[in-house]
C-alpha atoms as a PDB file:
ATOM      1  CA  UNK A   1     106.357  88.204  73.683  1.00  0.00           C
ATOM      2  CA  UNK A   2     105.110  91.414  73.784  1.00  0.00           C
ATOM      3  CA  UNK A   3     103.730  93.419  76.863  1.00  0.00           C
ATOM      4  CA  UNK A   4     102.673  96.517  75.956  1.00  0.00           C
ATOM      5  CA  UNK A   5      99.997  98.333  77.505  1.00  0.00           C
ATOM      6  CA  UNK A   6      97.423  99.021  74.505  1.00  0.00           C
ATOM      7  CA  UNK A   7      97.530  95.110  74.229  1.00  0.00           C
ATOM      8  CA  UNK A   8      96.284  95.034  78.092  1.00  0.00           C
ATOM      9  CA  UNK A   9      93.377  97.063  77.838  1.00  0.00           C
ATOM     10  CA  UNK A  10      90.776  94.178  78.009  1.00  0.00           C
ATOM     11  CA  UNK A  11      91.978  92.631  80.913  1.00  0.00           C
ATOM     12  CA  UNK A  12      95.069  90.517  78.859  1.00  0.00           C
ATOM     13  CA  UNK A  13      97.873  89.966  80.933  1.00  0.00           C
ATOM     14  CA  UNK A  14     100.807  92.974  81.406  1.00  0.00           C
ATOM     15  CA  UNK A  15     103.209  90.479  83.625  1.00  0.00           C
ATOM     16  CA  UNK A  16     103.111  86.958  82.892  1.00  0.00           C
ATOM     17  CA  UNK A  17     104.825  84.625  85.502  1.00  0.00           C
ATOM     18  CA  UNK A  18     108.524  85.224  84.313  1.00  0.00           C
ATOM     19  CA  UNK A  19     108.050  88.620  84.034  1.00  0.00           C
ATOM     20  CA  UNK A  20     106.974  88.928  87.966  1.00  0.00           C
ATOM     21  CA  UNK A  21     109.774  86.455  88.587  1.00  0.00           C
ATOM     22  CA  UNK A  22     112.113  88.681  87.217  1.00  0.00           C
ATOM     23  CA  UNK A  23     110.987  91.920  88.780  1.00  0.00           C
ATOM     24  CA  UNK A  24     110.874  90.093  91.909  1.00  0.00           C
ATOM     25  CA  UNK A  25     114.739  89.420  91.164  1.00  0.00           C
ATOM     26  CA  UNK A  26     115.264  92.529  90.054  1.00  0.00           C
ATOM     27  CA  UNK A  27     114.110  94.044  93.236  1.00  0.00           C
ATOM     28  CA  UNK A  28     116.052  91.758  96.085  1.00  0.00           C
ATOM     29  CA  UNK A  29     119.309  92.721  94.088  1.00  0.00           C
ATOM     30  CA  UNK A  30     118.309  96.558  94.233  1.00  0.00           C
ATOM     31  CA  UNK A  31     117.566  95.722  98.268  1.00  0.00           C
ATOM     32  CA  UNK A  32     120.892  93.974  98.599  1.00  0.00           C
ATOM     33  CA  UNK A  33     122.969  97.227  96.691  1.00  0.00           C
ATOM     34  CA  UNK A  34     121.283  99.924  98.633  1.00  0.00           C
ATOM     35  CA  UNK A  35     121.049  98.410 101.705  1.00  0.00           C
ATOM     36  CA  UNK A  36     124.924  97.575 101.684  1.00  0.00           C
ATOM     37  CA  UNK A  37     124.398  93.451 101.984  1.00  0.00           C
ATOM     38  CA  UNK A  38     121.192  93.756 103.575  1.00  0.00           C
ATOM     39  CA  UNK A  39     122.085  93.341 107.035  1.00  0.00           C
ATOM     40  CA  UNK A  40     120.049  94.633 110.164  1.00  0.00           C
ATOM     41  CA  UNK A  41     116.750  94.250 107.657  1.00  0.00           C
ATOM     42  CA  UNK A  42     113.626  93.366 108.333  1.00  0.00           C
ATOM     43  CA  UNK A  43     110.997  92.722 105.353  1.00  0.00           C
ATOM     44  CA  UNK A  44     107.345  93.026 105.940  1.00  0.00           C
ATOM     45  CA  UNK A  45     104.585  91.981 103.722  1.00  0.00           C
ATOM     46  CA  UNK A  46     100.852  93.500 103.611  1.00  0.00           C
ATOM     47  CA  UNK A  47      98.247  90.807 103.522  1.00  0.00           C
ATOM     48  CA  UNK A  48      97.250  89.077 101.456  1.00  0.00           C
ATOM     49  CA  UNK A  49      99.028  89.570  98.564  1.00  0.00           C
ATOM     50  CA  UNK A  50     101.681  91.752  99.665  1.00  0.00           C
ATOM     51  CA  UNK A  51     102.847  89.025 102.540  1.00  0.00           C
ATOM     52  CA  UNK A  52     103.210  86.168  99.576  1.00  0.00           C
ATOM     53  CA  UNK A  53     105.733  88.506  97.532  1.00  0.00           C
ATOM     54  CA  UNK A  54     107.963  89.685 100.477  1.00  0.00           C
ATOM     55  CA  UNK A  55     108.364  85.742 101.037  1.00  0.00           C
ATOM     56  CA  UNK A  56     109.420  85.586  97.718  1.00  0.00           C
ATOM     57  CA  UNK A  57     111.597  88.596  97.960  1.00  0.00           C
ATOM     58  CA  UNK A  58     112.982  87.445 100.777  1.00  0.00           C
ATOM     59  CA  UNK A  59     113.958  83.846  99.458  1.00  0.00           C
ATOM     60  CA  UNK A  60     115.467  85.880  97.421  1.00  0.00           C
ATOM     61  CA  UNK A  61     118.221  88.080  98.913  1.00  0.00           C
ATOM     62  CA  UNK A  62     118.633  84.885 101.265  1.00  0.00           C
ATOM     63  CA  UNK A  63     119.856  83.158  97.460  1.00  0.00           C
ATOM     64  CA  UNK A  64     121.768  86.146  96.975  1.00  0.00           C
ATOM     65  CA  UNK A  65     123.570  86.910 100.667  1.00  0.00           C
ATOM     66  CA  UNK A  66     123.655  83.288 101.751  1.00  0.00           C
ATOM     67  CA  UNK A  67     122.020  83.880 104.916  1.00  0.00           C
ATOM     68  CA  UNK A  68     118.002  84.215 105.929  1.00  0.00           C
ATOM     69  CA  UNK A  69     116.393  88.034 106.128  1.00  0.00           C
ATOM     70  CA  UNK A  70     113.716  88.352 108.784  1.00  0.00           C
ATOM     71  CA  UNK A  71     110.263  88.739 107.549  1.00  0.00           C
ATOM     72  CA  UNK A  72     106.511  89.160 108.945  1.00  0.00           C
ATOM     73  CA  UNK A  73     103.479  90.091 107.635  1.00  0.00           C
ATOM     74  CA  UNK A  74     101.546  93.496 108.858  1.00  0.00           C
ATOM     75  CA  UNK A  75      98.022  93.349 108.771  1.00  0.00           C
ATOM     76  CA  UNK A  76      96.373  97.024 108.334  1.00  0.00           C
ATOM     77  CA  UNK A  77      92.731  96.772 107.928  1.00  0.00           C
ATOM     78  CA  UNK A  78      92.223  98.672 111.537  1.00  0.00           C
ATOM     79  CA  UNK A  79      94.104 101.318 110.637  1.00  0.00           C
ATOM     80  CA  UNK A  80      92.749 102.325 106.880  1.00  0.00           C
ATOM     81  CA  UNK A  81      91.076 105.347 107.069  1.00  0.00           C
ATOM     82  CA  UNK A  82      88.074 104.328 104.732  1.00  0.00           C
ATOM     83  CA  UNK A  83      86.683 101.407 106.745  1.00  0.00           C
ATOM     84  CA  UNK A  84      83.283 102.261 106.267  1.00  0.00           C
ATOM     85  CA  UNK A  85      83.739 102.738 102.650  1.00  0.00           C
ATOM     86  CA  UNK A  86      84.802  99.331 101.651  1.00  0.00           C
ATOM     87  CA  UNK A  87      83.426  96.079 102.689  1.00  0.00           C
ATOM     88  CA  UNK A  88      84.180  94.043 105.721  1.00  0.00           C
ATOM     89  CA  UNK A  89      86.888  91.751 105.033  1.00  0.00           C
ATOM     90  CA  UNK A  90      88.301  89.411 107.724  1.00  0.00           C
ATOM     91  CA  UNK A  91      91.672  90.452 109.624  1.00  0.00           C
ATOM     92  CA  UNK A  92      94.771  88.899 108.444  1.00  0.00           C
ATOM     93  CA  UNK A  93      97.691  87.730 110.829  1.00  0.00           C
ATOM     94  CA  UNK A  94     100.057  89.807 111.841  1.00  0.00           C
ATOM     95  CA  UNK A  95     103.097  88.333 112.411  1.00  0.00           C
ATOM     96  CA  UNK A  96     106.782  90.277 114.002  1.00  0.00           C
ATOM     97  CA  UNK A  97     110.135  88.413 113.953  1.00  0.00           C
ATOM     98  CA  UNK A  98     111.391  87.352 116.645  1.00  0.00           C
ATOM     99  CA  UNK A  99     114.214  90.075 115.751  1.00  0.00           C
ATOM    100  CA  UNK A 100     110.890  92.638 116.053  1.00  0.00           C
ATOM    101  CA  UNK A 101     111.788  95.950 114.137  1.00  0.00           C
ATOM    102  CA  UNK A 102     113.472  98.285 116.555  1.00  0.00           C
ATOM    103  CA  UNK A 103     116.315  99.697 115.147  1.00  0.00           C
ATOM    104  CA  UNK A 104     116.307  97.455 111.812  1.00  0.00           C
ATOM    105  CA  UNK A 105     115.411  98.882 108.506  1.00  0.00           C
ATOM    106  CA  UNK A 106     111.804  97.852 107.726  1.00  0.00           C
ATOM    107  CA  UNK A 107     110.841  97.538 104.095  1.00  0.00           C
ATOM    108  CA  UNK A 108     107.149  97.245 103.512  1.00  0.00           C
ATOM    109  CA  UNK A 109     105.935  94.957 100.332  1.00  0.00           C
ATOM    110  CA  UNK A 110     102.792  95.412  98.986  1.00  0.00           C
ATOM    111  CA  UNK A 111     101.489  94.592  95.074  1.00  0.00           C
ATOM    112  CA  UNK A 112      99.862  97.368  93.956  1.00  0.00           C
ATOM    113  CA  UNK A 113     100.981 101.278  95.052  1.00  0.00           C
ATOM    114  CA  UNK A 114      97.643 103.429  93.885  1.00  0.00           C
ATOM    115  CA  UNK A 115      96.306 106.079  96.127  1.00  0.00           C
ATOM    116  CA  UNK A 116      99.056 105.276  99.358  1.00  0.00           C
ATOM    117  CA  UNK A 117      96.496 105.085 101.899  1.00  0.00           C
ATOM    118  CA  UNK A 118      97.097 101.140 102.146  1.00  0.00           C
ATOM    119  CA  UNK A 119     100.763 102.863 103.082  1.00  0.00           C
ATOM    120  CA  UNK A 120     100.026 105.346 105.085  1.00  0.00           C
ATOM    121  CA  UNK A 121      97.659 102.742 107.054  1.00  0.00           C
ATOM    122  CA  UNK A 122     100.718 100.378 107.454  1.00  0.00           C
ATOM    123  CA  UNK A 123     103.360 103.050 109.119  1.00  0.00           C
ATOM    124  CA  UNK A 124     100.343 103.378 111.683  1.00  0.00           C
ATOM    125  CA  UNK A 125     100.606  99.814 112.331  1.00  0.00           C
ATOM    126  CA  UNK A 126     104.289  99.398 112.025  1.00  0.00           C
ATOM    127  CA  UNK A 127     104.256 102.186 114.986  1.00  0.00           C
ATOM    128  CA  UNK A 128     102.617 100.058 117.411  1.00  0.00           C
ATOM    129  CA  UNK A 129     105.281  97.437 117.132  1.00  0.00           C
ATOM    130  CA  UNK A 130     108.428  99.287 117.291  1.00  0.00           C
ATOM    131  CA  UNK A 131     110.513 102.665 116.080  1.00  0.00           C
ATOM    132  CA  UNK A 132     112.476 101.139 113.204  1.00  0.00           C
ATOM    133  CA  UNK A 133     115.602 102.621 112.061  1.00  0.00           C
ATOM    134  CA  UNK A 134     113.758 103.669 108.646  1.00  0.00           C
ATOM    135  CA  UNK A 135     110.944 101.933 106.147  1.00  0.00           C
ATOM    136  CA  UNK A 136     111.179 101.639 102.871  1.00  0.00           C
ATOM    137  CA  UNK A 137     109.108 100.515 100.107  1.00  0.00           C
ATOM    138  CA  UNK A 138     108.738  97.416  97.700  1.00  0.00           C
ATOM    139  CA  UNK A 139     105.900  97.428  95.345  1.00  0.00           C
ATOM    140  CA  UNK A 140     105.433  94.519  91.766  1.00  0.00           C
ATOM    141  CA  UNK A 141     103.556  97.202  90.435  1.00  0.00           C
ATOM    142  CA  UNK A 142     102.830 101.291  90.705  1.00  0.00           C
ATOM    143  CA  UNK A 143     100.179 102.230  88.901  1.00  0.00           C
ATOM    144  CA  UNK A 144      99.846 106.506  89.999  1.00  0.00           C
ATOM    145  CA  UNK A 145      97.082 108.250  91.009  1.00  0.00           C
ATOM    146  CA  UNK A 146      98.597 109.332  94.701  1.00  0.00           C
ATOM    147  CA  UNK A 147      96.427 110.932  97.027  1.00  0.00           C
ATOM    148  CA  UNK A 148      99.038 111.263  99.379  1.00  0.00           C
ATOM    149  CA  UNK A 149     102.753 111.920  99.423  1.00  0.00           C
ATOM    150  CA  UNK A 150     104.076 108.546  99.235  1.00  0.00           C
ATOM    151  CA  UNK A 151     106.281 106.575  96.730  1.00  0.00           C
ATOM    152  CA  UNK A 152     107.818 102.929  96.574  1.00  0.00           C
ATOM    153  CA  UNK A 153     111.799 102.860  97.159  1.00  0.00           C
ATOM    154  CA  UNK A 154     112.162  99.748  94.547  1.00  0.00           C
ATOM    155  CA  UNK A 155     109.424  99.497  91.563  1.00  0.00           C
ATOM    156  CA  UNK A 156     108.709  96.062  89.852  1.00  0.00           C
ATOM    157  CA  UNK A 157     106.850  97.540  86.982  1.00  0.00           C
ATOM    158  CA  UNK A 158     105.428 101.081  86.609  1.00  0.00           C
ATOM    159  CA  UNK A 159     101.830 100.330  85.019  1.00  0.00           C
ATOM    160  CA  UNK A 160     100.112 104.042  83.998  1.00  0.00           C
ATOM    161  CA  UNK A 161      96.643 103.510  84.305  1.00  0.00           C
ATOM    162  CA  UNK A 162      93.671 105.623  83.913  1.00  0.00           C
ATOM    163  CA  UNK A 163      90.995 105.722  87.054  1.00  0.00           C
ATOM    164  CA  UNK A 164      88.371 103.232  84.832  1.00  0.00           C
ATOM    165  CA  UNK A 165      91.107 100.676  84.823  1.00  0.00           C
ATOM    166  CA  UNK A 166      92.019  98.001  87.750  1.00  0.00           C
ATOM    167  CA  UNK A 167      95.196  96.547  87.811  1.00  0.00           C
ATOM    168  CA  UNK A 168      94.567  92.227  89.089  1.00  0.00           C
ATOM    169  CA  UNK A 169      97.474  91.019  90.536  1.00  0.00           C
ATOM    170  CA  UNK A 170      97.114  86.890  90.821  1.00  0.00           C
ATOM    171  CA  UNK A 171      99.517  84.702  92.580  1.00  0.00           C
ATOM    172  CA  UNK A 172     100.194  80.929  92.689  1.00  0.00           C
ATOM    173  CA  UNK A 173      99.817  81.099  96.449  1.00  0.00           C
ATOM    174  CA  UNK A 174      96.546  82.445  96.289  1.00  0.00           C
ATOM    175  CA  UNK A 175      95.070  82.130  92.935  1.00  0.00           C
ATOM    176  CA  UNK A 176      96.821  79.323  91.021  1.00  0.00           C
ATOM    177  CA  UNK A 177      99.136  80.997  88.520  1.00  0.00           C
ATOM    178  CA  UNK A 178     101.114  83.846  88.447  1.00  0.00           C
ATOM    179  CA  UNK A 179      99.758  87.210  86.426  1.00  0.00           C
ATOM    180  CA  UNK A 180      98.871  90.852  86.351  1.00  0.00           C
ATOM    181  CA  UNK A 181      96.631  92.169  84.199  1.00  0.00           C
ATOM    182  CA  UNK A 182      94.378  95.948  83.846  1.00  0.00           C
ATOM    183  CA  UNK A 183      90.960  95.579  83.367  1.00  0.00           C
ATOM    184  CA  UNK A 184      88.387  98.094  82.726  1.00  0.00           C
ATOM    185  CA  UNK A 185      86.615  99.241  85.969  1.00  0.00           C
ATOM    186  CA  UNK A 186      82.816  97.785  85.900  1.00  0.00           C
END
């Protein structure tokens, strides 16, 4: 099968199902190695479609330690500093272990990385629940452009894509079947 990224142009699919099962994989063992066995962690997912991968993620390094990781979700749409550019959209649950975060080494999971200020938006958030010990991040897919100084601790796929293009992440929790794929910007 081949996944290269002139063939994705058109909106095709760059990550088929067993491709994001594998980077999802692929990340909870790099978690487990550079976290030492993954103790003291907490793993937070952005709605929407950040919360359904750090379950996943989670399940995971739970497979792979033998024991459960805490997770929540973190809901940042108060915090993003271009409210008024986007449209409303309703709030999303935010939900802290019962563990909370103080002191535990949070690691963030979103889908997409592009400019950081989805990022940037959740350490805001994150700071009115606790002073963790650090954060890290977890992202399926970086696809550049930064407009601030931010970058993902553990990368499912790096996905270089030009400013017309928008990368579509789809989920089975949400969408019915697992994918990404670039499309041109309309």
């Amino acid at each position: 099968m081949t996944h290269d990224f002139e063939r994705s142009i058109d909106g095709r699919v760059v990550l088929d199902s067993s491709d994001i099962s594998r980077a999802l994989t692929r990340l909870a063992h790099e978690i487990v190695e550079r976290t030492h066995g993954a103790q003291n962690l907490t793993i937070m997912g952005i709605p929407t479609r950040g919360a359904a991968l750090a379950q996943r993620i989670a399940a995971k390094i739970a497979e792979i330690q033998g024991s459960p990781v805490a997770i929540g979700a973190l809901d940042v749409t108060m915090y993003r500093d271009d409210l008024r550019m986007r449209p409303a959209r309703a709030l999303q649950p935010t939900k802290i272990p019962s563990e909370g975060i103080e002191g535990r080494l949070v690691i963030l999971v979103d889908d997409v990385l592009f400019s950081g200020r989805t990022i940037r938006a959740a350490l805001d958030a994150l700071s009115e629940h606790g002073r963790p010990e650090a954060v890290q991040l977890a992202v399926l897919v970086d696809r550049g452009h930064r407009e601030l100084p931010i970058r993902a601790d553990y990368v499912g796929k790096n996905l270089p894509t030009s400013q017309q293009e928008v990368i579509q992440v789809k989920l089975v929790e949400y969408d019915g079947s697992d994918e990404v794929t670039i499309e041109r910007a309309k």
